[in-house]
Protein backbone atom coordinates (compact mmCIF):
# COMPACT_ATOMS: atom_id res chain seq x y z
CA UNK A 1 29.03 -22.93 23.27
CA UNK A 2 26.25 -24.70 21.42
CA UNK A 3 24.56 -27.79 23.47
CA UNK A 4 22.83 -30.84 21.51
CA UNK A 5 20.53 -31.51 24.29
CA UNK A 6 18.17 -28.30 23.59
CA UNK A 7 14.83 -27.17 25.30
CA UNK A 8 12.09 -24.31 24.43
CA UNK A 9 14.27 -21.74 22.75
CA UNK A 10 15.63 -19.74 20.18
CA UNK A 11 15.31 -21.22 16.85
CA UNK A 12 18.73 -21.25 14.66
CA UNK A 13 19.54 -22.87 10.88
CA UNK A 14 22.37 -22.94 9.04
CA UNK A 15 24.10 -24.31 5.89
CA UNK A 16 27.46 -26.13 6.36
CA UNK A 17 30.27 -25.55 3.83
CA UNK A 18 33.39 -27.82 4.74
CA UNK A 19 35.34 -26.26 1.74
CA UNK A 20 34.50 -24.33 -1.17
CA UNK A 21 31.56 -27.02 -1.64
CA UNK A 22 28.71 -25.81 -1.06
CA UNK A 23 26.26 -28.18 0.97
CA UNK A 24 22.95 -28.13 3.25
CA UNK A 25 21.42 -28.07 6.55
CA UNK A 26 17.93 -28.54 8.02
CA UNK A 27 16.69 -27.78 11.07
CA UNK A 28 13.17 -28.97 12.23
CA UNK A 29 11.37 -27.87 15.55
CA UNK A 30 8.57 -29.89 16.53
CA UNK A 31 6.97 -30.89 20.33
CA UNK A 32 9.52 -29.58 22.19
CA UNK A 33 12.79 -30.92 20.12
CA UNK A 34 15.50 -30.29 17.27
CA UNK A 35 16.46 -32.51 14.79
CA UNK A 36 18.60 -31.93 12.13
CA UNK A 37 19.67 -33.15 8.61
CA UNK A 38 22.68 -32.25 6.66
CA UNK A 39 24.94 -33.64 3.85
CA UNK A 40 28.30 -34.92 4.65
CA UNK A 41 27.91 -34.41 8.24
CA UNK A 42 27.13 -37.04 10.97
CA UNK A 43 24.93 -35.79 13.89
CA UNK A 44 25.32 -32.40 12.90
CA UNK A 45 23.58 -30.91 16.17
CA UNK A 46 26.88 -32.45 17.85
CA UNK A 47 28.61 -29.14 19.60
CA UNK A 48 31.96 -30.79 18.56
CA UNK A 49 31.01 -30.52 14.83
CA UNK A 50 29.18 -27.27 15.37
CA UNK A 51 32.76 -25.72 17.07
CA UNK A 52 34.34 -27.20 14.24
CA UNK A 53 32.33 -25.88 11.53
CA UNK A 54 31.96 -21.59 12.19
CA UNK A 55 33.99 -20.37 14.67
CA UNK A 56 30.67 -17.74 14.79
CA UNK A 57 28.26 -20.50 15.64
CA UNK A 58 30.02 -20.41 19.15
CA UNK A 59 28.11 -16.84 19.95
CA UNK A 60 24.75 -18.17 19.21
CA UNK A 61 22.20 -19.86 21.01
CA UNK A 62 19.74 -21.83 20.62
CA UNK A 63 18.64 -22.30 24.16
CA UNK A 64 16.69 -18.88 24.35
CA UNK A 65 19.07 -16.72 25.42
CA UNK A 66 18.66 -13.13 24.38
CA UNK A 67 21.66 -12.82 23.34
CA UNK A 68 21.42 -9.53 20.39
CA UNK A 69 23.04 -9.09 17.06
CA UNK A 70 23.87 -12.91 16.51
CA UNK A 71 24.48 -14.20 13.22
CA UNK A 72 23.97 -18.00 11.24
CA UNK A 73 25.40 -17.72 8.02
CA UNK A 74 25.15 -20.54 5.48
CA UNK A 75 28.83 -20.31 4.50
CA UNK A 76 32.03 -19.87 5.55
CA UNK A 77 35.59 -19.15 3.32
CA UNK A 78 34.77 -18.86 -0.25
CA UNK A 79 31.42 -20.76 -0.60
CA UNK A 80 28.39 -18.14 -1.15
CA UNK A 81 26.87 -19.47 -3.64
CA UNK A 82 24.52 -22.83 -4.16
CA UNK A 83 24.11 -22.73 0.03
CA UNK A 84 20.53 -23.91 1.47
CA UNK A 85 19.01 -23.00 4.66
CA UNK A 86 15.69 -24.46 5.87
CA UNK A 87 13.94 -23.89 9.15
CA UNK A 88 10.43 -25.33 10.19
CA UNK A 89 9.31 -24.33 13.84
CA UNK A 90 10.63 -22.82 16.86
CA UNK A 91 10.91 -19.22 18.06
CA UNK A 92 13.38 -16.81 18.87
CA UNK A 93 14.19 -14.61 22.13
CA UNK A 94 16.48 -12.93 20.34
CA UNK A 95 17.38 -10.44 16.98
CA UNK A 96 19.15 -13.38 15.02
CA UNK A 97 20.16 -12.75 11.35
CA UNK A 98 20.03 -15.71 8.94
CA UNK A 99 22.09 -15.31 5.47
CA UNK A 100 22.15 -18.11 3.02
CA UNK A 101 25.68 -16.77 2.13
CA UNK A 102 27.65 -13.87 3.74
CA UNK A 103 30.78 -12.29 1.97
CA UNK A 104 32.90 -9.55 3.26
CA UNK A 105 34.95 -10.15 -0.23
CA UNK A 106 33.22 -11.93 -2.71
CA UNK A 107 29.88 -12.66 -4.89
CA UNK A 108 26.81 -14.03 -2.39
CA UNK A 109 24.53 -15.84 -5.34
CA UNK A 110 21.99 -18.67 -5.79
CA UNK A 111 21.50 -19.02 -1.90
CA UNK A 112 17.89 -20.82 -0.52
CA UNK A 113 16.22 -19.40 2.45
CA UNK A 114 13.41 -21.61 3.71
CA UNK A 115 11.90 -20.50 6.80
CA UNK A 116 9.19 -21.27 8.36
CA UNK A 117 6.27 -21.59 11.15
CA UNK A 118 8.79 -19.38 13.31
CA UNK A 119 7.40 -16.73 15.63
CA UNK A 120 8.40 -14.32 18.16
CA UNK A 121 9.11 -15.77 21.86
CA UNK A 122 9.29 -14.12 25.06
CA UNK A 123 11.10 -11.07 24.48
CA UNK A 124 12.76 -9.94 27.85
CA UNK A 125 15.13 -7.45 28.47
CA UNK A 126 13.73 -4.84 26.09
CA UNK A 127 14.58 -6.66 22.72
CA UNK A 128 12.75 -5.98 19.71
CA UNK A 129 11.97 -9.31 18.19
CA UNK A 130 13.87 -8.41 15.28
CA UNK A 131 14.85 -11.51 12.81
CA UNK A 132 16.44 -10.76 9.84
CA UNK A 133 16.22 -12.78 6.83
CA UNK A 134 18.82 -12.40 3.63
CA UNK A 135 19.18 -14.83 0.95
CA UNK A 136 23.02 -13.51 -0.29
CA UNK A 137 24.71 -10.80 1.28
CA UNK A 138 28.17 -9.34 -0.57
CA UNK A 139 30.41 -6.90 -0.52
CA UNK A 140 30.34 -7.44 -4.28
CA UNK A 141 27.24 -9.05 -5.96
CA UNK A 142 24.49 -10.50 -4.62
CA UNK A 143 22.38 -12.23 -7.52
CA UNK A 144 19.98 -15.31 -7.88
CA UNK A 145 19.26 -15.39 -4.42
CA UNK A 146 15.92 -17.10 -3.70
CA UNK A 147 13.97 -16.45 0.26
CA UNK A 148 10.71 -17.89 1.48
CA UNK A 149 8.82 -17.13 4.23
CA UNK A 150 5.45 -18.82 6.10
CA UNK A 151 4.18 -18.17 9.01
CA UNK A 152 6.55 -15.68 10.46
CA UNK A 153 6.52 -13.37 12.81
CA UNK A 154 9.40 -10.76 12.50
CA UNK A 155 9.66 -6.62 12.63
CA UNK A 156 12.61 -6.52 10.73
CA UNK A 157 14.35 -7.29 7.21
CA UNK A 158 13.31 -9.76 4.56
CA UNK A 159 15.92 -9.36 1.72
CA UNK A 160 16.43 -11.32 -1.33
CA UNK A 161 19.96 -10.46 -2.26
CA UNK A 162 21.98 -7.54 -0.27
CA UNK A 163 24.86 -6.02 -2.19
CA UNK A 164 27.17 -3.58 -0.23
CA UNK A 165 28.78 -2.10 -3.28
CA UNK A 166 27.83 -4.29 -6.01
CA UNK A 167 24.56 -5.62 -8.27
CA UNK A 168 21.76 -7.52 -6.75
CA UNK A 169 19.76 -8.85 -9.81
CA UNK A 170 17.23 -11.94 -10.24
CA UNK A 171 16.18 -12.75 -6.81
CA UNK A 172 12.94 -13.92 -5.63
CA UNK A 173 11.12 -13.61 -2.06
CA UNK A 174 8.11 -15.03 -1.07
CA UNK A 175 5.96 -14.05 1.94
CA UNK A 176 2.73 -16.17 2.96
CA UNK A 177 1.00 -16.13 6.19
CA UNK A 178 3.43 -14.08 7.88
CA UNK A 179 4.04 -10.82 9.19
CA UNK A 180 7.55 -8.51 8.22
CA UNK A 181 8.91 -5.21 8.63
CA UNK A 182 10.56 -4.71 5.44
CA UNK A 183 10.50 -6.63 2.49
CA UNK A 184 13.21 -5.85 -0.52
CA UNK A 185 13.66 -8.25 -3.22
CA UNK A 186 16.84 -7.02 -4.22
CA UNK A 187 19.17 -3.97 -2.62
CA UNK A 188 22.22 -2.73 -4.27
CA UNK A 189 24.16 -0.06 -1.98
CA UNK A 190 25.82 2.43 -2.69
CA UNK A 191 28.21 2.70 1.07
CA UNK A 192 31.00 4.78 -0.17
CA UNK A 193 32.37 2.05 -2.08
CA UNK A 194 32.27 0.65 -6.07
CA UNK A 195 32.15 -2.70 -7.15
CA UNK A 196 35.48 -4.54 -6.44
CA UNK A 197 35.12 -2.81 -2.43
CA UNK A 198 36.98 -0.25 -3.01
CA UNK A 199 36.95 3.06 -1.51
CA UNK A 200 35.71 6.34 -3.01
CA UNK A 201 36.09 9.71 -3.37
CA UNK A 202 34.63 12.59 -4.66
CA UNK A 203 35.84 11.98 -8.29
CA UNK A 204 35.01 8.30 -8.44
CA UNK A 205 31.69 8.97 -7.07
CA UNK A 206 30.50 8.55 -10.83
CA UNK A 207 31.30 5.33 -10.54
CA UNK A 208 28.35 3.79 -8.02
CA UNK A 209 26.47 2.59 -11.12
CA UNK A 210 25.60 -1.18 -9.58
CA UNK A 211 21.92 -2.20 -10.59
CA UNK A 212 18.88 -4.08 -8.80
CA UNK A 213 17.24 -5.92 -11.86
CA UNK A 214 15.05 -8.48 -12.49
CA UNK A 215 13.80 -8.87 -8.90
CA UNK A 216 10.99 -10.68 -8.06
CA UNK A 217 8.78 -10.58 -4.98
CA UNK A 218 5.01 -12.39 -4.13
CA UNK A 219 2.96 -11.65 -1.10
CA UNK A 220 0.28 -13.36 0.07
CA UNK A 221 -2.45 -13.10 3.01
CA UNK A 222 0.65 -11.10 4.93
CA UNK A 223 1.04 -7.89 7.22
CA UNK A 224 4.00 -5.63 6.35
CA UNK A 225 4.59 -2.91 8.66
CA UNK A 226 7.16 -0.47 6.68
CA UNK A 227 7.78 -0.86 2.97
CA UNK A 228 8.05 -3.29 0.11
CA UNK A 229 10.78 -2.41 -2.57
CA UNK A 230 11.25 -5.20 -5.50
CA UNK A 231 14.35 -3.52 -6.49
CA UNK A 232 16.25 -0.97 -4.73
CA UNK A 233 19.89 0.75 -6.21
CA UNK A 234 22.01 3.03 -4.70
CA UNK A 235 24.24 5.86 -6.22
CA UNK A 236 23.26 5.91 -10.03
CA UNK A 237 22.68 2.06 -10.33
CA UNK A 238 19.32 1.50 -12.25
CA UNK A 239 16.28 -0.30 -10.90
CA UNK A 240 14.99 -2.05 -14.45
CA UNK A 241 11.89 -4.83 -14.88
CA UNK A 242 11.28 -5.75 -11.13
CA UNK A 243 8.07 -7.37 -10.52
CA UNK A 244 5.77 -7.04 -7.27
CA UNK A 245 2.70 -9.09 -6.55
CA UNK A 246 0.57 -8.90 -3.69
CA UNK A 247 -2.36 -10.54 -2.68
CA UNK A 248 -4.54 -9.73 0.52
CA UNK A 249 -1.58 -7.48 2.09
CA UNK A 250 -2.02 -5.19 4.78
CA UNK A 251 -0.18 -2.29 6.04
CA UNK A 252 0.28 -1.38 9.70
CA UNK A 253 2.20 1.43 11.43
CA UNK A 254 2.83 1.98 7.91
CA UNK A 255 4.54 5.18 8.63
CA UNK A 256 1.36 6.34 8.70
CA UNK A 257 2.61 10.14 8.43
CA UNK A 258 3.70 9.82 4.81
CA UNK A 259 6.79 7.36 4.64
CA UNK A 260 6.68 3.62 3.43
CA UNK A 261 6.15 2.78 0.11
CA UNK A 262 5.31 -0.37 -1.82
CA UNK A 263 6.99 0.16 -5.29
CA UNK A 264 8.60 -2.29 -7.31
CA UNK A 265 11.42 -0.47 -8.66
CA UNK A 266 13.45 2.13 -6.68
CA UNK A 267 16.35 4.48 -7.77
CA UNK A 268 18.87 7.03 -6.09
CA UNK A 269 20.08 8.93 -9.40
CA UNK A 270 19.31 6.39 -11.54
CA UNK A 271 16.74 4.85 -13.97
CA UNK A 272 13.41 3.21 -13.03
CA UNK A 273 12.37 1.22 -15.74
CA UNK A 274 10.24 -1.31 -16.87
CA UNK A 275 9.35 -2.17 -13.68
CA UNK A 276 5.47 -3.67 -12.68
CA UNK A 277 3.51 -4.01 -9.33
CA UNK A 278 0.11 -5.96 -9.45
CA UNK A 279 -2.15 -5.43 -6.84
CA UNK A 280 -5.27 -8.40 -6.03
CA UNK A 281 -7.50 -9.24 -3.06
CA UNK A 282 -10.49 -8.23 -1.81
CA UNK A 283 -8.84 -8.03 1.81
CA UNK A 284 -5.84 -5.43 0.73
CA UNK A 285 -5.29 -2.23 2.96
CA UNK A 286 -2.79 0.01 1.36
CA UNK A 287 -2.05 3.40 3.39
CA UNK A 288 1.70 4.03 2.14
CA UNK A 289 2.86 5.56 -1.91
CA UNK A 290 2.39 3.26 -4.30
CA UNK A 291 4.95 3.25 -7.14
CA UNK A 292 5.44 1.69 -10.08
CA UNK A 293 9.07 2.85 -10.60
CA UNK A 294 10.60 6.12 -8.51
CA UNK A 295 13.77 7.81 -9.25
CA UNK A 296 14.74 9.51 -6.41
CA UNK A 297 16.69 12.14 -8.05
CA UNK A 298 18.13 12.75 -11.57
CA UNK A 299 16.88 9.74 -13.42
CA UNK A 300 14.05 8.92 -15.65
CA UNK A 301 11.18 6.94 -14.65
CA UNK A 302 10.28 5.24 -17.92
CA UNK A 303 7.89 2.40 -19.07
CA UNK A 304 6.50 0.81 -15.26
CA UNK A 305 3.17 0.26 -14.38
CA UNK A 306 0.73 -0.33 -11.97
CA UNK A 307 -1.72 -2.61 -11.91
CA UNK A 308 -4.91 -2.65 -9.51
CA UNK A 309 -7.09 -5.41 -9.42
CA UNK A 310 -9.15 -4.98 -5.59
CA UNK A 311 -8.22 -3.97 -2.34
CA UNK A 312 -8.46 -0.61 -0.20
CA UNK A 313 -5.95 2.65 -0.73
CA UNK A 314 -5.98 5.59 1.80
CA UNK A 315 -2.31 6.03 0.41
CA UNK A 316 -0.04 9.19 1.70
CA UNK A 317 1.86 11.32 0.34
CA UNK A 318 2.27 11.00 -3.51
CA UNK A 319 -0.64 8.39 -3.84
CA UNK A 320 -0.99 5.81 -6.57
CA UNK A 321 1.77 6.19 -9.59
CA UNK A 322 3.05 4.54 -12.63
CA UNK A 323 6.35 6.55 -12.53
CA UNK A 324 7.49 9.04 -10.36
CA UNK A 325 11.10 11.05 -10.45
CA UNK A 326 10.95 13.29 -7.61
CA UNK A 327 14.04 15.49 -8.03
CA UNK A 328 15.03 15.26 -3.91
CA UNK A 329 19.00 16.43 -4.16
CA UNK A 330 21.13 13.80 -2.77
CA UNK A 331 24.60 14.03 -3.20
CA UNK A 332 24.13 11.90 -6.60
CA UNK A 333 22.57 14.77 -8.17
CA UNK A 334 24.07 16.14 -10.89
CA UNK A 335 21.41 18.80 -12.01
CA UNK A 336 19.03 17.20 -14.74
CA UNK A 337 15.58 16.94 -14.40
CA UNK A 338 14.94 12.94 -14.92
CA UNK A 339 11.40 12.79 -16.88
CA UNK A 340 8.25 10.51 -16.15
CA UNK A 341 7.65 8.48 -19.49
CA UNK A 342 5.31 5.92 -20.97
CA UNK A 343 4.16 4.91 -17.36
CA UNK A 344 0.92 3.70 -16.77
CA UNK A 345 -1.86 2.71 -14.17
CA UNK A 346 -4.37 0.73 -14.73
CA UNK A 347 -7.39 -0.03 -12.42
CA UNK A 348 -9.67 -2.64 -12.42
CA UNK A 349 -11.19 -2.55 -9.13
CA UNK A 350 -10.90 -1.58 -5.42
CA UNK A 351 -11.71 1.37 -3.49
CA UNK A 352 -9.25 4.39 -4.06
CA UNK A 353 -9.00 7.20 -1.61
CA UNK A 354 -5.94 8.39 -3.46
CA UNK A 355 -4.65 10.52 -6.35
CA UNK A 356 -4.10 8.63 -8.87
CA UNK A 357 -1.14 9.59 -11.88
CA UNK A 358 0.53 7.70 -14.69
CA UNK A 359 3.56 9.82 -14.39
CA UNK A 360 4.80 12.17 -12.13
CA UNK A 361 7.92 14.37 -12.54
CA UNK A 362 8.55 17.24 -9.62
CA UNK A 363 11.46 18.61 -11.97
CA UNK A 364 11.22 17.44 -15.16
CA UNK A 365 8.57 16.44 -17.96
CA UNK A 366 5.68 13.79 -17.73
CA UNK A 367 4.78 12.48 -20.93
CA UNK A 368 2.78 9.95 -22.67
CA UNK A 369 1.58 7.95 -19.57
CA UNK A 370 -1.44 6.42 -19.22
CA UNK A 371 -4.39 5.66 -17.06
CA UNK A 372 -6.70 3.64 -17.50
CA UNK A 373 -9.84 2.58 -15.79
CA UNK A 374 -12.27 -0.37 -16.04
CA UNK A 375 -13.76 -0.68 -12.51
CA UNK A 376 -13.38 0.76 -8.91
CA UNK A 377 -14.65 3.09 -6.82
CA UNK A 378 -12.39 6.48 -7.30
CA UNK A 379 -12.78 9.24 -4.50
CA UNK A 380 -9.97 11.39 -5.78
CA UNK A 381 -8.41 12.85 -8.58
CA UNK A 382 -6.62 11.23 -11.58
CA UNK A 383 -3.71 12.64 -13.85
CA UNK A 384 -2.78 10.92 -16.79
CA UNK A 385 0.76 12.94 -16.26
CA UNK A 386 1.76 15.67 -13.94
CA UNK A 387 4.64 17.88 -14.85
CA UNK A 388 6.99 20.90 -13.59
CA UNK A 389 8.37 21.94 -17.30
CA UNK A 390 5.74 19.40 -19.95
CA UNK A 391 3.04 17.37 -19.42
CA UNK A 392 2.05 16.01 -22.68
CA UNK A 393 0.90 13.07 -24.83
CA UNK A 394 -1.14 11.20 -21.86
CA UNK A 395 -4.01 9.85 -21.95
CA UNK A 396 -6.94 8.85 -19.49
CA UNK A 397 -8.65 6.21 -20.56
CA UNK A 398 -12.34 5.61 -18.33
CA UNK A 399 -14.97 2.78 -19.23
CA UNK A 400 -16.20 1.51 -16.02
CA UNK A 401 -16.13 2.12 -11.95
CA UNK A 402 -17.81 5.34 -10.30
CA UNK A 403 -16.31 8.64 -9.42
CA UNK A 404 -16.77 10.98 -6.17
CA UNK A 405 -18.78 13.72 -6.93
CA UNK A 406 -16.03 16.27 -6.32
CA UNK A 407 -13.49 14.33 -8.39
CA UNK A 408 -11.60 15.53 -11.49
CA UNK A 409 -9.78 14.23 -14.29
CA UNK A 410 -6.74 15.89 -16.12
CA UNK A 411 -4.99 14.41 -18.78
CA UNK A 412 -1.87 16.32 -18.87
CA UNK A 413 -1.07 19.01 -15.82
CA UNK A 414 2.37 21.17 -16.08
CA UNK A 415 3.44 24.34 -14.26
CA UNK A 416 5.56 25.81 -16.45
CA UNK A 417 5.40 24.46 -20.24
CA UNK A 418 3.06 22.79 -22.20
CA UNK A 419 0.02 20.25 -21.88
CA UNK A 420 -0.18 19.23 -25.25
CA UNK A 421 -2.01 16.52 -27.33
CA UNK A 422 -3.80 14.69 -23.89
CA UNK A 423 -6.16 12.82 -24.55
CA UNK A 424 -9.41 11.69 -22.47
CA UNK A 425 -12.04 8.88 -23.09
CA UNK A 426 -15.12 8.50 -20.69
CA UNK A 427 -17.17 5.69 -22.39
CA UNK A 428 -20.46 4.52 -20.51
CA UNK A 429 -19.56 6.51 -17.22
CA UNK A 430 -21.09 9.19 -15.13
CA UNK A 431 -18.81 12.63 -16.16
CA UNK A 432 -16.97 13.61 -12.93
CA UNK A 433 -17.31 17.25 -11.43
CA UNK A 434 -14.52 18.57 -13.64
CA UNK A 435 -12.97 16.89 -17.17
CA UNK A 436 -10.06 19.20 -18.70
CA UNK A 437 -8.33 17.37 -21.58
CA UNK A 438 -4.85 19.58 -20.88
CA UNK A 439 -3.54 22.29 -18.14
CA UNK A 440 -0.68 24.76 -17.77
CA UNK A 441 -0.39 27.04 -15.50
CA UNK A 442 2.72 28.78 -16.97
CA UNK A 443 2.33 27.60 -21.04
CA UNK A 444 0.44 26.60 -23.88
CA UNK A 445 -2.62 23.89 -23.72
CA UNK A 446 -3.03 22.90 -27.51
CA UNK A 447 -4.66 19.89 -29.12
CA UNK A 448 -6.07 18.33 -26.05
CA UNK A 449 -9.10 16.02 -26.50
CA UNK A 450 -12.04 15.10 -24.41
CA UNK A 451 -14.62 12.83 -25.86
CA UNK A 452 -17.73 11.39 -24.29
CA UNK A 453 -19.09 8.16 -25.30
CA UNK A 454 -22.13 7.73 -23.42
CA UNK A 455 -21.13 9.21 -20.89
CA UNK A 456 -23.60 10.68 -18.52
């Protein structure tokens, strides 16, 4: 059972819902001591009123026990939506999980999650440190959801909105000061379930179109140790016009071997569309892919971009892309080739230690992306599109930053069809070691055009 009277320890928040009102609790830690604020509620750190509120709140503590898997959920019956949760100070011995609204059987949306100046305690027994953070989680939808973090410590989750089997559209996280694990602004599942909860089988499968749209996450002066999705959907649910900004972020651990990613919009067997990451700071260490918008498997990747202002990229795996659809064969795939289209990346600084392509398709056709380059120090190569069956269209577009010597540039690169109309301006910039307007290994090359503007 909770006690009022509470030393060093474990620092919980929750919201209070009495009925389907929704209503609000803070929680402040400062020298030593809790004191809380709520509406309708009289001495709300009471253990009478705590009992009386969540039967759940009786399996959590807040006297540093490490007690794992514990949960403080800003709702209770059918209030998930409109809930606030604010925490400021304390630490945790524990793997709590905060929700702004929680929902076995309903909609989780336009929850607050405030938490702050929060860091890891003395972590005995072998636990991980791992706080989770989730502005609306729902079996159903889980939209307008709104998390901030400052001055955390955690390994784990920082989610926006959380959708089992439903959408998760138009919420917002922002990270400052702190360091996370993951970091999704929006994640619509796809658990062998549709919208509504209900179960699946082989011929309803069709059916797990819910969407992750609209997302929005910010990043400042912060650590992430895994990956940072703005949008993520499940099953054939599209990922469309999720925005990611960071600003002086670093990647550790990083999955250092070639998984991670920080991409802003991210599909199963969907489309990726529309979607933008914008990279700044002079202090930014990225070592994971960098997408604008990735399809996982049979759906187009169509209209996102990337934009690269300064920081450092020793990126694995696929590198730096506008749009990627990578063709991997989940059990979503139902045999087209999803295309890379009208992507684009655009730098403007930094130092890049990475291929660099405005679209990539493994399966499928890449055509009329775009890179373009004003600044930046480049030490790889750069594809305006890469394609298995077309690459054509793209353009690379160069008028500032320096190349390695041993870099190349290829406007359009297919295996097996054509690389047709690319198109390649270098305008006041040294000419790299190799400049080919259009390339197919397997096909035609035809009306591809390099030109040199004072180039040297």
């Amino acid at each position: 059972m909770l006690k009022r009277s509470l030393a060093l320890g474990a620092l919980m928040a929750f919201v209070i819902t009495g009925s389907a009102m929704a209503a609000e609790l803070t929680i402040k830690y400062d020298n030593n001591t809790f004191t809380a604020t709520g509406t309708g509620i009289t001495d709300p750190l009471n253990s009478a009123n705590l009992d009386s509120i969540h039967s759940a709140l009786k399996d959590i503590s807040m006297a540093g026990v490490n007690a794992s898997g514990k949960k403080v959920i800003g709702n209770f019956g059918t209030a998930t939506s409109d809930n606030v949760i604010t925490i400021d100070g304390g630490y945790y011995n524990s793997e709590p999980r905060i929700y702004g609204a929680y929902s076995d059987s309903n909609n989780a949306n336009n929850n607050t999650v405030k938490v702050s100046n929060v860091n890891q305690g003395n972590l005995a027994n072998g636990a991980d440190g791992n706080l989770t953070v989730i502005g609306g989680w729902a079996q159903n939808d889980a939209n307008g959801n709104d998390v901030t973090i400052e001055n955390v410590v955690t390994n784990y989750f920082v989610y926006g909105g959380d959708a089992q089997c439903g959408n998760s559209n138009n919420n917002t996280v922002t990270i400052k000061n702190s360091t996370v694990g993951y970091v999704n602004g929006g994640f619509a599942r796809f658990s062998g379930k549709i919208n509504g909860g209900v179960e699946t089988s082989d011929n309803t499968k069709d059916k797990a179109e819910n969407d992750s749209n609209y997302n929005t996450i910010t990043i400042e002066n912060s650590t992430v140790l895994n990956s940072v999705q703005g949008g993520a959907a499940g099953g054939y649910g599209d990922a469309i016009g999720n925005t990611v900004t960071v600003t002086n972020l670093k990647f550790t651990n990083a999955n250092a071997s070639g998984g991670g990613a920080l991409e802003s919009g991210y599909t199963e067997a969907g489309n990726a569309e529309n979607n933008t990451l914008i990279v700044n700071g002079e202090n930014t260490e990225i070592v994971v892919q960098t997408f604008g918008g990735r399809a996982q498997d049979s759906g187009n990747a169509i209209g996102n971009e990337v934009t690269i202002n300064a920081g450092n990229f020793n990126n694995t795996g696929k590198g730096i892309v506008g749009g990627i659809t990578e063709n991997q064969g989940s059990e979503f795939q139902n045999g087209t080739e999803g295309d890379a289209l009208r992507n684009s990346v655009t730098i403007n600084g930094g130092t890049i230690n990475a291929k660099v392509y405005g679209g990539y398709s493994v399966a499928g056709a890449a055509n009329e992306n775009t890179v373009t380059i004003t600044g930046g120090e480049i030490k790889e190569n750069v594809y305006g599109g890469y394609g298995a069956t077309e690459a054509s269209g793209n353009a690379v577009n160069v008028s500032g930053g320096t190349f390695a010597d041993d870099s190349k540039i290829c406007g359009g690169m297919t295996k097996t069809g054509g690389a047709n109309n690319n198109n390649i301006a270098l305008t006041g910039t040294k000419i790299p070691m190799q400049v080919v307007g259009g390339w197919s290994n397997d096909g035609t090359a035809r009306n591809n055009t390099v030109k040199l503007d004072k180039a040297y």
